[in-house]
Protein backbone atom coordinates (compact mmCIF):
# COMPACT_ATOMS: atom_id res chain seq x y z
CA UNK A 1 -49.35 -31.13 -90.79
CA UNK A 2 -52.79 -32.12 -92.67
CA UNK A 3 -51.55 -34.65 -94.84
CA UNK A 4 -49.42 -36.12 -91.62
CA UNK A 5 -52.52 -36.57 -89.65
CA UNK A 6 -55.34 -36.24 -91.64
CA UNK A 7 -56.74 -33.39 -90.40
CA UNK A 8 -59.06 -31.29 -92.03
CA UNK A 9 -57.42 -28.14 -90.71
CA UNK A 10 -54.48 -27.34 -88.60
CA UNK A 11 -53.52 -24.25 -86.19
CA UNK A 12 -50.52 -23.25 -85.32
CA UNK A 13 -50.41 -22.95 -81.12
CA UNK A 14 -47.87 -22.30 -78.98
CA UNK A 15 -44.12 -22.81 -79.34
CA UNK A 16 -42.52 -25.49 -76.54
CA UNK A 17 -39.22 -25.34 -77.46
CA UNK A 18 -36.52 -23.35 -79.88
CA UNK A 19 -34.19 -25.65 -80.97
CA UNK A 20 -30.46 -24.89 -79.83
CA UNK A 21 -28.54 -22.38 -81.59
CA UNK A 22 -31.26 -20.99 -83.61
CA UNK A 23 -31.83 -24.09 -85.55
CA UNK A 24 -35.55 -23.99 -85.43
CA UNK A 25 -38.21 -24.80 -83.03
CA UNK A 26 -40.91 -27.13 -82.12
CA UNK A 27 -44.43 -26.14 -82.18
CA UNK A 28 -47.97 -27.66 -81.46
CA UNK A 29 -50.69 -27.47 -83.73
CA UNK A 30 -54.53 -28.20 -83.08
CA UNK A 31 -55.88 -29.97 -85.35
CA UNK A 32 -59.57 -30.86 -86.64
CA UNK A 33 -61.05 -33.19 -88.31
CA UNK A 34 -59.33 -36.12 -86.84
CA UNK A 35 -59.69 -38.03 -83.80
CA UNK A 36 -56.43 -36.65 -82.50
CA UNK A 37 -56.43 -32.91 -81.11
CA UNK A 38 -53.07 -32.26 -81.72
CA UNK A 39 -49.51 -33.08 -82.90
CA UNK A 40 -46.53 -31.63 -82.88
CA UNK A 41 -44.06 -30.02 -85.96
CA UNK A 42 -40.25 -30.19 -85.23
CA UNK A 43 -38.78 -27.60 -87.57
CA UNK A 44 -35.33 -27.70 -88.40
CA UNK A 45 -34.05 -24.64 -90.37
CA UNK A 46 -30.21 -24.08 -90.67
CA UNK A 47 -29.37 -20.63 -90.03
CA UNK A 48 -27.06 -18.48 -92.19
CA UNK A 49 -25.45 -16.78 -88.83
CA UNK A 50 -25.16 -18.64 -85.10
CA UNK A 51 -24.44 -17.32 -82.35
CA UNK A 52 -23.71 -20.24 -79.50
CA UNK A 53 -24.84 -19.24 -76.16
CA UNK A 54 -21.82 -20.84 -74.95
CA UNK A 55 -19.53 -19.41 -77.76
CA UNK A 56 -18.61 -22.53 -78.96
CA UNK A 57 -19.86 -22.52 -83.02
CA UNK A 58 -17.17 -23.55 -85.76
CA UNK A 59 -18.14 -25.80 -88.98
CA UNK A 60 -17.40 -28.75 -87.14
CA UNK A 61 -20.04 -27.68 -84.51
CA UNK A 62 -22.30 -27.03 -87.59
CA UNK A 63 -21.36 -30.11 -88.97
CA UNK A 64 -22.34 -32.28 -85.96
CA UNK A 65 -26.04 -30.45 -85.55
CA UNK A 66 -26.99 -31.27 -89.05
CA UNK A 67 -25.80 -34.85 -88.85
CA UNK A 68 -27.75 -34.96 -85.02
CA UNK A 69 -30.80 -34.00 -87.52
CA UNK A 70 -30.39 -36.71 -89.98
CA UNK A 71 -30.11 -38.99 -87.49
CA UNK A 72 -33.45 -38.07 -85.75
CA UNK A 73 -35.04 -38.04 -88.31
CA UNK A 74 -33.39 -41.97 -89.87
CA UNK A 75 -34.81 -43.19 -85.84
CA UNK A 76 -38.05 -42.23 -86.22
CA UNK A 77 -38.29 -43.89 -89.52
CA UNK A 78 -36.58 -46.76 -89.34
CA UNK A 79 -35.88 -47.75 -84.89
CA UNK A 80 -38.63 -45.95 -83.08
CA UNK A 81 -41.22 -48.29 -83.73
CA UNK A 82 -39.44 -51.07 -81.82
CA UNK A 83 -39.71 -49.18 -78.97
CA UNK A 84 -42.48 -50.57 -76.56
CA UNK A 85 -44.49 -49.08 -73.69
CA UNK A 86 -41.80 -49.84 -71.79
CA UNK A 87 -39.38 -47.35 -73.40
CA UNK A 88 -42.32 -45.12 -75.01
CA UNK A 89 -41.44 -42.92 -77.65
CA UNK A 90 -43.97 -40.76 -79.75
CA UNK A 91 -45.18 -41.77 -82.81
CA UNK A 92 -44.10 -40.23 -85.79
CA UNK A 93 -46.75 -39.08 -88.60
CA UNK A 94 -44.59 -37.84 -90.74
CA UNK A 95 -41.02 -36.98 -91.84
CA UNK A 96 -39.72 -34.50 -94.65
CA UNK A 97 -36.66 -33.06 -96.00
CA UNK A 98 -37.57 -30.01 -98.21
CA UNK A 99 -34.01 -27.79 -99.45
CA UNK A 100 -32.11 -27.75 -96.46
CA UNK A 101 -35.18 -27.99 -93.76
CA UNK A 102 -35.80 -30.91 -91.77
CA UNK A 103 -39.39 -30.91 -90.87
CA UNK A 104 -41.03 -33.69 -88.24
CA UNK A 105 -44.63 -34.56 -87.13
CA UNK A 106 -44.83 -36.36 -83.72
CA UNK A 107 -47.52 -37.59 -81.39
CA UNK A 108 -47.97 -34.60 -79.09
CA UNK A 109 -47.35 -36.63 -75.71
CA UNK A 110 -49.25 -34.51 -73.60
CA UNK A 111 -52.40 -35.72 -75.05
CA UNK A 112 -51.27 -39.13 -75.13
CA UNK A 113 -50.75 -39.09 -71.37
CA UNK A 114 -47.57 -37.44 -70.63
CA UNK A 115 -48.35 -34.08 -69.40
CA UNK A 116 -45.85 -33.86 -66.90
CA UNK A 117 -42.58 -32.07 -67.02
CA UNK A 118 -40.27 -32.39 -63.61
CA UNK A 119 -37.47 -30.02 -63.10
CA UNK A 120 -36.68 -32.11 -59.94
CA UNK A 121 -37.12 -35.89 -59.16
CA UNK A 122 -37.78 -37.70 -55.79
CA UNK A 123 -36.09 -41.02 -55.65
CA UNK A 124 -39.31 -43.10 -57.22
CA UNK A 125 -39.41 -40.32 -60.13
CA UNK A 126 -35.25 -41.26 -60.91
CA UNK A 127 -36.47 -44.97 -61.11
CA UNK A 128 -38.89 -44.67 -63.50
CA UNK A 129 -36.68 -42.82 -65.43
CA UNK A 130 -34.18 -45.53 -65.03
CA UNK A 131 -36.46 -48.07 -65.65
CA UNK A 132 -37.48 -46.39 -69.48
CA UNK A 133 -33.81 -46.30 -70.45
CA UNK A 134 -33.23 -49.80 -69.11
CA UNK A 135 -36.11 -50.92 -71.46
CA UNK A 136 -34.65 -49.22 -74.03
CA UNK A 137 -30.99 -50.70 -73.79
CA UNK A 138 -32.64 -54.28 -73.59
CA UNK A 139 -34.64 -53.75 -76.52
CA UNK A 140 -31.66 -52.97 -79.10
CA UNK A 141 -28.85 -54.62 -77.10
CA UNK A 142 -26.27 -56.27 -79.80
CA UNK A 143 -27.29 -54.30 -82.41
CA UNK A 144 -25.61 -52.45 -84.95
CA UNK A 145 -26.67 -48.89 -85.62
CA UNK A 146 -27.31 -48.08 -89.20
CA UNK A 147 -28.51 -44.53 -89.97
CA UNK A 148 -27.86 -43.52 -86.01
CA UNK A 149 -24.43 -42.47 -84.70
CA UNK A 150 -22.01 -44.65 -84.89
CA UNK A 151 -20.70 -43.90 -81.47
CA UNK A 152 -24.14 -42.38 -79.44
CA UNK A 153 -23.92 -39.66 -76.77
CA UNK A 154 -23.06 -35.84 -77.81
CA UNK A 155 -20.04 -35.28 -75.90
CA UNK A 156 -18.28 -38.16 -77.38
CA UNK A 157 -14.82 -37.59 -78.22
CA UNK A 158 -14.34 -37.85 -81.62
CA UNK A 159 -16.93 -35.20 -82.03
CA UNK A 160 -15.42 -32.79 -79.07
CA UNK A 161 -11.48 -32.35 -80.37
CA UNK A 162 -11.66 -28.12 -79.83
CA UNK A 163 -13.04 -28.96 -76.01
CA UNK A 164 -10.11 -31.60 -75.41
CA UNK A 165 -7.71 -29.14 -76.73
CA UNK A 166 -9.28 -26.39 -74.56
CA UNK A 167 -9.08 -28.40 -71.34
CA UNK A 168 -6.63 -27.53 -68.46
CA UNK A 169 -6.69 -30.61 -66.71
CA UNK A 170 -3.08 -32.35 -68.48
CA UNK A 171 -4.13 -35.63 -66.51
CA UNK A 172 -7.98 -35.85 -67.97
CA UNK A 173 -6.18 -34.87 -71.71
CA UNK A 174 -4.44 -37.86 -71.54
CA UNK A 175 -6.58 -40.17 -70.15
CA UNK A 176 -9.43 -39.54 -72.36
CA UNK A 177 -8.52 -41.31 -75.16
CA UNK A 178 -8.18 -44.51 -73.02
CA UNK A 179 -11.88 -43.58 -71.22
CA UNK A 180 -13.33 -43.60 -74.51
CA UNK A 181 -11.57 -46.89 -75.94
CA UNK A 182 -13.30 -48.23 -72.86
CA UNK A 183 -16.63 -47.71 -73.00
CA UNK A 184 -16.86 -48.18 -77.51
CA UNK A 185 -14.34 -51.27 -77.09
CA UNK A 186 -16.94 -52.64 -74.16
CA UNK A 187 -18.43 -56.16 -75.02
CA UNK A 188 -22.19 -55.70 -74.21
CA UNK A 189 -23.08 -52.64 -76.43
CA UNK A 190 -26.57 -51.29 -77.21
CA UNK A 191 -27.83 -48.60 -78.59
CA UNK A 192 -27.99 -45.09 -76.22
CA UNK A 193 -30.70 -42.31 -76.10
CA UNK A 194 -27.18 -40.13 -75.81
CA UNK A 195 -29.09 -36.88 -74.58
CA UNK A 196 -30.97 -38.82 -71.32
CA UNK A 197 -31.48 -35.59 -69.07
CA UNK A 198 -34.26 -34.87 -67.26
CA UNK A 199 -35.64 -32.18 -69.53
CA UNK A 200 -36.07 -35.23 -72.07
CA UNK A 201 -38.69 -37.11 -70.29
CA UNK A 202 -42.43 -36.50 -70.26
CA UNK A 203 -44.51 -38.15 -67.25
CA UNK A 204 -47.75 -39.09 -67.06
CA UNK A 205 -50.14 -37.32 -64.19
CA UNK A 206 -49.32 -39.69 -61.42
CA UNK A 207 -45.54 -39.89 -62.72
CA UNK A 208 -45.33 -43.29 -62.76
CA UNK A 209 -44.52 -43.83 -66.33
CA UNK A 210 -42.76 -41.66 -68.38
CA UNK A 211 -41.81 -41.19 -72.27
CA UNK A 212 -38.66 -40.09 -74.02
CA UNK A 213 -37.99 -37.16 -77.03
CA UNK A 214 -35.10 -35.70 -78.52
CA UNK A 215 -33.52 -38.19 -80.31
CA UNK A 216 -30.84 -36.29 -82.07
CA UNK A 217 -27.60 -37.87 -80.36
CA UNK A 218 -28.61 -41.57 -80.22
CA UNK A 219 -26.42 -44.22 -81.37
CA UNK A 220 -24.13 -47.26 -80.54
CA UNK A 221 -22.19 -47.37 -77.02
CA UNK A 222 -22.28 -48.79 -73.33
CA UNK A 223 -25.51 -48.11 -71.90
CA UNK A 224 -23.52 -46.55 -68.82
CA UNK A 225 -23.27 -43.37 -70.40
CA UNK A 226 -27.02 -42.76 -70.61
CA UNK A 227 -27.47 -43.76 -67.23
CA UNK A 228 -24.55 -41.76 -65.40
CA UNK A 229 -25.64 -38.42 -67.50
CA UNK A 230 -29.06 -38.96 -66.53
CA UNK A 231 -28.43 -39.25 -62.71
CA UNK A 232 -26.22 -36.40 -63.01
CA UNK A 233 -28.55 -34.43 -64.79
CA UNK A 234 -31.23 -34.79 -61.50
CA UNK A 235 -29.04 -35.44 -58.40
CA UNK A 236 -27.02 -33.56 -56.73
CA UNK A 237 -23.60 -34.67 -55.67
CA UNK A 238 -24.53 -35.52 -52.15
CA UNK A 239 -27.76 -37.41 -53.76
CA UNK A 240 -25.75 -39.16 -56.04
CA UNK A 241 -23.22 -40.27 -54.11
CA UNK A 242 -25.62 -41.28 -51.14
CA UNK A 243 -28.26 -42.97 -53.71
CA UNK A 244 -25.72 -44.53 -56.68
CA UNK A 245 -25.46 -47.68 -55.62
CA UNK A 246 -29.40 -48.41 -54.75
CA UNK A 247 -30.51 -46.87 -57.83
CA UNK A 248 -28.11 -48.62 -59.98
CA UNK A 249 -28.99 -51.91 -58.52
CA UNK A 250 -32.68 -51.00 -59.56
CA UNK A 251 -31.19 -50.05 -62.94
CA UNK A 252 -30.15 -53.68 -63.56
CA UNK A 253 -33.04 -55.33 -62.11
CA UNK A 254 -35.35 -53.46 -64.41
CA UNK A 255 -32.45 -54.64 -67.68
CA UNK A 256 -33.09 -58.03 -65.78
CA UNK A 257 -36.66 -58.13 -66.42
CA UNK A 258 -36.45 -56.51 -69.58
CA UNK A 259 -33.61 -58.90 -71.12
CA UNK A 260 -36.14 -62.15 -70.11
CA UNK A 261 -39.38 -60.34 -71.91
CA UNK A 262 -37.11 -59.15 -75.20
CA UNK A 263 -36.10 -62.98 -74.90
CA UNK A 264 -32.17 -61.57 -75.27
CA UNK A 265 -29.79 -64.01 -75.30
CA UNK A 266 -27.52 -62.05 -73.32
CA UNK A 267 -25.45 -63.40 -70.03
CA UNK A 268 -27.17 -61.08 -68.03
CA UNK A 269 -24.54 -61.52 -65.03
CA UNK A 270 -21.40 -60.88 -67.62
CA UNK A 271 -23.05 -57.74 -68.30
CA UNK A 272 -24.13 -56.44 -65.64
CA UNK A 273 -20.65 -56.82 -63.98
CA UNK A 274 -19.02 -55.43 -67.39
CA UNK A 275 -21.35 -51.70 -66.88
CA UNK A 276 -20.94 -51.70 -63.17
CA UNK A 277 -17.55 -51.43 -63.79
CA UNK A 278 -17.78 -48.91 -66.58
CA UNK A 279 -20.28 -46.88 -64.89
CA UNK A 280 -17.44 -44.67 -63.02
CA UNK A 281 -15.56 -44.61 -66.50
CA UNK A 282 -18.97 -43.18 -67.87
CA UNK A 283 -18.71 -40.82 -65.14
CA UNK A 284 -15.14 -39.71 -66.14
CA UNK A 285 -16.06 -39.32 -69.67
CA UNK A 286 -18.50 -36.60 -69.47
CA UNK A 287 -16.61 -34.62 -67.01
CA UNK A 288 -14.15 -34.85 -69.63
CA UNK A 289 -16.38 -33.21 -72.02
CA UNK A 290 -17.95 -30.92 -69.23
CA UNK A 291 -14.18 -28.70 -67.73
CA UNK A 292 -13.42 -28.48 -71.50
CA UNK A 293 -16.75 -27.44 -72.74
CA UNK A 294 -17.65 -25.03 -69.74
CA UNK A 295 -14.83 -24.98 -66.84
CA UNK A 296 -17.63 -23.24 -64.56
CA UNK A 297 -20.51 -25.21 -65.46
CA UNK A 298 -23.23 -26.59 -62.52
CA UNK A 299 -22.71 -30.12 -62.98
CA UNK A 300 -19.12 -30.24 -62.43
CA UNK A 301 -18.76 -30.72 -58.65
CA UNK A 302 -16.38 -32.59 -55.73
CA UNK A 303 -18.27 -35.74 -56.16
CA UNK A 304 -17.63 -36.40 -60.12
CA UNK A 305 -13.90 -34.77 -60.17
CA UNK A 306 -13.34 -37.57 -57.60
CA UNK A 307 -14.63 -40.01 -59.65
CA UNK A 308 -12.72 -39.18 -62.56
CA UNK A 309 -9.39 -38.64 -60.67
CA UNK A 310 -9.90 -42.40 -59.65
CA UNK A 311 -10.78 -43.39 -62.85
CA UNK A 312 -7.17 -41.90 -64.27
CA UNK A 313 -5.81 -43.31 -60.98
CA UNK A 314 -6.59 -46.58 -62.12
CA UNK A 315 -5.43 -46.73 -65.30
């Protein structure tokens, strides 16, 4: 943490988050010496025994968090610095692999004016959520993801094949190979946050601007599936389904703007009716992950099993 920052010293504070599974934690430090008061250590350490709060832990689920680690730690050396104030990310000191720990020193974003955490957003907290990820799609739209995921997102299904085979919807089985062809065969691709929930996003004091952590799913892919996890991840389904179309109108009026200042050469009305279209498949495809993951979980409600029953209706 002192040769990150340049501290003179460094004290270890309070813990924010343990990582999922047991696979470390993240922890502030105070520093002194330096003009900066604090930062923050991500520690990855892979434990020798997990226990899954769901009860979902095999080596391919070991295999996937490890790679989700590599991957954070390949953005914040070689993407996040791309990112602008318009899709604010923290800065990254320092990042080091020693044996088989992963360790990571970020900006601490409270200090940097994103104090805020929301468990619950009004309509004008949603858009600027929505407006940070559509700054983010704009600014890597077309590109190709090297040292990310190939395919962004955590419930993607190539990664989720003990969830599919757990489902007990037949219909959603056999439809979810198609969903998925159509959102990674999609023409407009970008590259996805591909863990966009509210929890993710810091705000500043008024909540008008917001920043973005945990980085460990991002990766190539539609930016529909950010966007339709995130609004399910803060509406409810009567919220959703009353608000959906206003907010994703504002969704692509804030890609609009952000296209034009990126200077993208992107045929922004191609696009834009390309995801509209998808954003119901997006829909579909984390439900799919969702009744095979956790049959009883909260987000799975009337509004998004109606969605995806049209979606496999429409195939």
């Amino acid at each position: 943490m002192m040769s990150a920052t340049g501290a003179l010293a460094a004290e270890r504070g309070e813990v924010i988050q343990s990582l999922w599974s047991g696979y470390g934690e993240i922890v502030r430090y105070g520093l002194t010496g330096v003009e900066i008061d604090s930062a923050v250590l991500k520690h990855v350490v892979f434990p020798s025994t997990v226990h899954h709060p769901r009860g979902w832990h095999n080596d391919l689920s070991h295999r996937r968090k490890v790679k989700s680690y590599e991957v954070e730690m390949a953005w914040y050396h070689d993407w996040a610095g791309r990112c602008d104030e318009s899709c604010r990310v923290p800065h990254c000191y320092a990042s080091e692999t020693v044996g088989e720990e992963h360790l990571i020193v970020l900006e601490d974003l409270d200090g940097a004016g994103f104090p805020r955490r929301r468990s619950k957003l009004d309509l004008e907290g949603v858009q600027a959520c929505l407006q940070w990820l559509a700054g983010f799609h704009a600014s890597f739209i077309g590109e190709q993801p090297t040292g990310l995921w190939q395919t962004g997102t955590y419930w993607h299904l190539a990664t989720r094949p003990d969830e599919l085979a757990a489902m007990g919807d037949d219909a959603m089985r056999d439809a979810a190979p198609v969903i998925d062809s159509m959102l990674s065969t999609a023409c407009f691709q970008t590259i996805v946050h591909g863990d966009a929930k509210l929890a993710n996003f810091c705000f500043s004091a008024d909540g008008g601007k917001v920043a973005a952590v945990d980085f460990q799913y991002v990766g190539g892919g539609c930016g529909m599936k950010d966007v339709a996890y995130f609004l399910g991840s803060c509406l409810s389904d009567q919220e959703q389904e009353q608000h959906e179309a206003l907010l994703l109108e504002c969704y692509f009026n804030y890609l609009r703007a952000a296209l034009v200042r990126h200077a993208k050469p992107v045929d922004f009305d191609a696009l834009k009716a390309e995801w509209r279209g998808l954003f119901p498949v997006a829909q579909a495809d984390f439900y799919r992950f969702l009744i095979g993951w956790m049959p009883g979980h909260w987000k799975i409600n009337d509004y998004n099993k109606r969605v995806a029953q049209a979606v496999i209706a429409a195939l």
